[in-house]
N, C-alpha and C. Protein backbone atom coordinates (compact mmCIF):
# COMPACT_ATOMS: atom_id res chain seq x y z
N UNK A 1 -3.91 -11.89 -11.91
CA UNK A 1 -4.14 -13.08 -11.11
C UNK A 1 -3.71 -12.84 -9.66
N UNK A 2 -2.73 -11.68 -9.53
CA UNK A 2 -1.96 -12.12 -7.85
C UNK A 2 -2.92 -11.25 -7.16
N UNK A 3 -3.90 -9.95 -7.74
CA UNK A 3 -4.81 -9.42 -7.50
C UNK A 3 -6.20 -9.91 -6.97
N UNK A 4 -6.67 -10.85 -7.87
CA UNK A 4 -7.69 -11.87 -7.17
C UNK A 4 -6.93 -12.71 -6.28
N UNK A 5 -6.17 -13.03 -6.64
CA UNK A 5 -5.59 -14.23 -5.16
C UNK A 5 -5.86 -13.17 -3.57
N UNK A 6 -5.30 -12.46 -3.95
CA UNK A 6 -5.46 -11.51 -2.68
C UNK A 6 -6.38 -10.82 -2.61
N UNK A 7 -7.37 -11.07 -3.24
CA UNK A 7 -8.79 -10.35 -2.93
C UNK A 7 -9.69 -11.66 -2.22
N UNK A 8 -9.23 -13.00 -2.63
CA UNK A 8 -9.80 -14.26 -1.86
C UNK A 8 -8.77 -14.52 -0.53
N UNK A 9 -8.20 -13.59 -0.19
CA UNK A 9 -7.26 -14.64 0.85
C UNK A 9 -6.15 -15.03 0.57
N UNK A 10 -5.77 -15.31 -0.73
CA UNK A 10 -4.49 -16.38 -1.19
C UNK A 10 -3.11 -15.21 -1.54
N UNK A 11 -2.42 -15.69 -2.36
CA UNK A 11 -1.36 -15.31 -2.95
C UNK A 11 -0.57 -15.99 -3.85
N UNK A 12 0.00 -15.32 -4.62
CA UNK A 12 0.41 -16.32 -6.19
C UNK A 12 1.76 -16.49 -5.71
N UNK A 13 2.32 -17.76 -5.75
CA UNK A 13 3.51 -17.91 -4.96
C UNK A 13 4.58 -17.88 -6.31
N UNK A 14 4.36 -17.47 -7.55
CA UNK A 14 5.15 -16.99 -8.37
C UNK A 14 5.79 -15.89 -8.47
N UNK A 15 4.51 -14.57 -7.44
CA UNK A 15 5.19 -13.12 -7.73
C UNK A 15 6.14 -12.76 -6.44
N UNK A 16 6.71 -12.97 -6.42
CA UNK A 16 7.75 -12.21 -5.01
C UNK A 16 7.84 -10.68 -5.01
N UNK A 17 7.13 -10.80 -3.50
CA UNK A 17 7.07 -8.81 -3.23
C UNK A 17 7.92 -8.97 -1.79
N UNK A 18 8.45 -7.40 -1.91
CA UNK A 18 9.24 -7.06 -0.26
C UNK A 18 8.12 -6.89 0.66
N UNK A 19 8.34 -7.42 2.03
CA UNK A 19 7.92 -6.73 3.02
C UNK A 19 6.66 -5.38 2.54
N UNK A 20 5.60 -4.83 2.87
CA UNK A 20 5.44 -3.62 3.03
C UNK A 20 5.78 -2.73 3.93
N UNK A 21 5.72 -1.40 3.29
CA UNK A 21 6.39 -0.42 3.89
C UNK A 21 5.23 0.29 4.46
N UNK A 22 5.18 1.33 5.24
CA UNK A 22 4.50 1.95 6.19
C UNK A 22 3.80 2.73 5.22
N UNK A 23 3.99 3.49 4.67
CA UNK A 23 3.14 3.79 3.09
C UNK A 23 2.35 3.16 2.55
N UNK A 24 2.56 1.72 2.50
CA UNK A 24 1.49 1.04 1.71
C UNK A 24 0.47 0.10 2.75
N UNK A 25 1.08 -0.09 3.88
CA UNK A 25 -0.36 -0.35 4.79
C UNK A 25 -1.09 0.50 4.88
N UNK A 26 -0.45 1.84 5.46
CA UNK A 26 -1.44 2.76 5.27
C UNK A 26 -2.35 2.96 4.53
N UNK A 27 -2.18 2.85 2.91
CA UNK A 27 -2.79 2.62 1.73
C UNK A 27 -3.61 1.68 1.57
N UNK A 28 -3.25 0.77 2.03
CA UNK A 28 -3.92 -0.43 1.75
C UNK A 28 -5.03 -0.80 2.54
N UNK A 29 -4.67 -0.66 4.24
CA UNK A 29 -6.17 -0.26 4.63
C UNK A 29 -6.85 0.72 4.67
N UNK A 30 -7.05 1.87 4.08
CA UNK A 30 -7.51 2.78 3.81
C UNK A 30 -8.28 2.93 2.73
N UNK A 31 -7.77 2.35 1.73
CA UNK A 31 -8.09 2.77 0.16
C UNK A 31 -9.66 1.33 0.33
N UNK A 32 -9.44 0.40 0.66
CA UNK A 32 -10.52 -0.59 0.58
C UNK A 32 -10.67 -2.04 1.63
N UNK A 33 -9.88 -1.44 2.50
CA UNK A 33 -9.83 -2.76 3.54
C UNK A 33 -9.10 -3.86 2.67
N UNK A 34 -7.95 -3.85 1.87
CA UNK A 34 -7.25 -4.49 1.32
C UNK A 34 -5.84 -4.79 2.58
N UNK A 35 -5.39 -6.02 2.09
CA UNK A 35 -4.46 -6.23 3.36
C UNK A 35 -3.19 -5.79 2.20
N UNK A 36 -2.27 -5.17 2.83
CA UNK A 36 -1.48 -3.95 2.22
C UNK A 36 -0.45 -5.18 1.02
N UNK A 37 0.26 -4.95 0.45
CA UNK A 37 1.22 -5.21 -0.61
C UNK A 37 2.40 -4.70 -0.67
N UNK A 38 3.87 -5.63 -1.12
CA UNK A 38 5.05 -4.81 -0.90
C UNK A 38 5.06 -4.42 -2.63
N UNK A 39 6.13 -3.92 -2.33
CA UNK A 39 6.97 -3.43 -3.65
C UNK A 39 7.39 -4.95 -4.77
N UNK A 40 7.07 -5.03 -5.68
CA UNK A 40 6.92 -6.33 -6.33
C UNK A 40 8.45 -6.54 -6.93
N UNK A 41 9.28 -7.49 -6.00
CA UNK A 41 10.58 -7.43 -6.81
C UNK A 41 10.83 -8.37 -8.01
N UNK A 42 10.29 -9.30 -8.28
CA UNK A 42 10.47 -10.73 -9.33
C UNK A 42 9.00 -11.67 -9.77
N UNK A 43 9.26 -11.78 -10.77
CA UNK A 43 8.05 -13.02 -11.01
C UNK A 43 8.96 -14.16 -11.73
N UNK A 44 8.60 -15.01 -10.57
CA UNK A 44 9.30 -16.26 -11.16
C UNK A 44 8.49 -16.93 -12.80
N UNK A 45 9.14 -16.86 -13.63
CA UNK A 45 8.28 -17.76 -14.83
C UNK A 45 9.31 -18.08 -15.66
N UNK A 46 9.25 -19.69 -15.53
CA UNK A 46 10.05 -20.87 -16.58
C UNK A 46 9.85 -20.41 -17.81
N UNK A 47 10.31 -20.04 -18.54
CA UNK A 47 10.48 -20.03 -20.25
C UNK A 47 10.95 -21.53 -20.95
N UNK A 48 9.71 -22.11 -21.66
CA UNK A 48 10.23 -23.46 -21.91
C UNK A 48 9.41 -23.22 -23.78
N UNK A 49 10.74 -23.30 -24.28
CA UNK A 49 10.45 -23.43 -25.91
C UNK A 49 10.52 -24.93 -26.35
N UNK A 50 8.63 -24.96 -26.27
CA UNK A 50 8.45 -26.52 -26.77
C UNK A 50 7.94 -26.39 -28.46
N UNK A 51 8.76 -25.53 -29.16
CA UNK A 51 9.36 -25.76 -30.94
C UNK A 51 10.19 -26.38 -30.87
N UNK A 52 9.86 -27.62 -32.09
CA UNK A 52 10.62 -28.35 -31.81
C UNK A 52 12.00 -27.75 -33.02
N UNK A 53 13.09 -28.16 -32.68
CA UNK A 53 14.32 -28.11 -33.71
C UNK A 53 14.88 -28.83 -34.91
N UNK A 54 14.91 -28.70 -35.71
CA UNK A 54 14.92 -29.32 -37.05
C UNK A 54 16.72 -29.00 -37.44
N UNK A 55 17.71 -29.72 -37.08
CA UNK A 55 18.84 -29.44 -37.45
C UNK A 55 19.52 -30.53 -38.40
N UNK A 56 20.17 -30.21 -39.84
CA UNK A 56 20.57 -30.52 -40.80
C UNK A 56 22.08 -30.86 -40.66
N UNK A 57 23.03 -31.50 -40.71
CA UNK A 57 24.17 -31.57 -40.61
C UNK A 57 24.55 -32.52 -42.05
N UNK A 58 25.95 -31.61 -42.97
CA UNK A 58 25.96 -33.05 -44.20
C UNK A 58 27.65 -32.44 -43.85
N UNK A 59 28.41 -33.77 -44.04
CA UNK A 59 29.61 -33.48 -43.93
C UNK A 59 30.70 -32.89 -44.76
């Protein structure tokens, strides 16, 4: 997905990348007129366990 975003213009504001480095502009306009990409440090994604819980308690 963060691939097409940036093949339209956009960007997935979930994946956090550094800065690019001089290596990868280079790369990046070179390889396809792509506007360059950093080093991908994090993808933000909520983990939400909607199972529900079934807990028993007898005294």
């Amino acid at each position: 997905m963060d691939y097409y975003l940036r093949q339209i213009g956009s960007s997935n504001p979930t994946v956090i990348r550094a800065a690019p480095d001089a290596q990868q502009i280079a790369d990046g306009t070179s390889a396809a007129g792509l506007a360059p990409v950093g080093t991908l440090l994090s993808i933000k994604d909520e983990y939400m366990n909607l199972h529900s819980i079934r807990f028993c308690w007898t005294p």
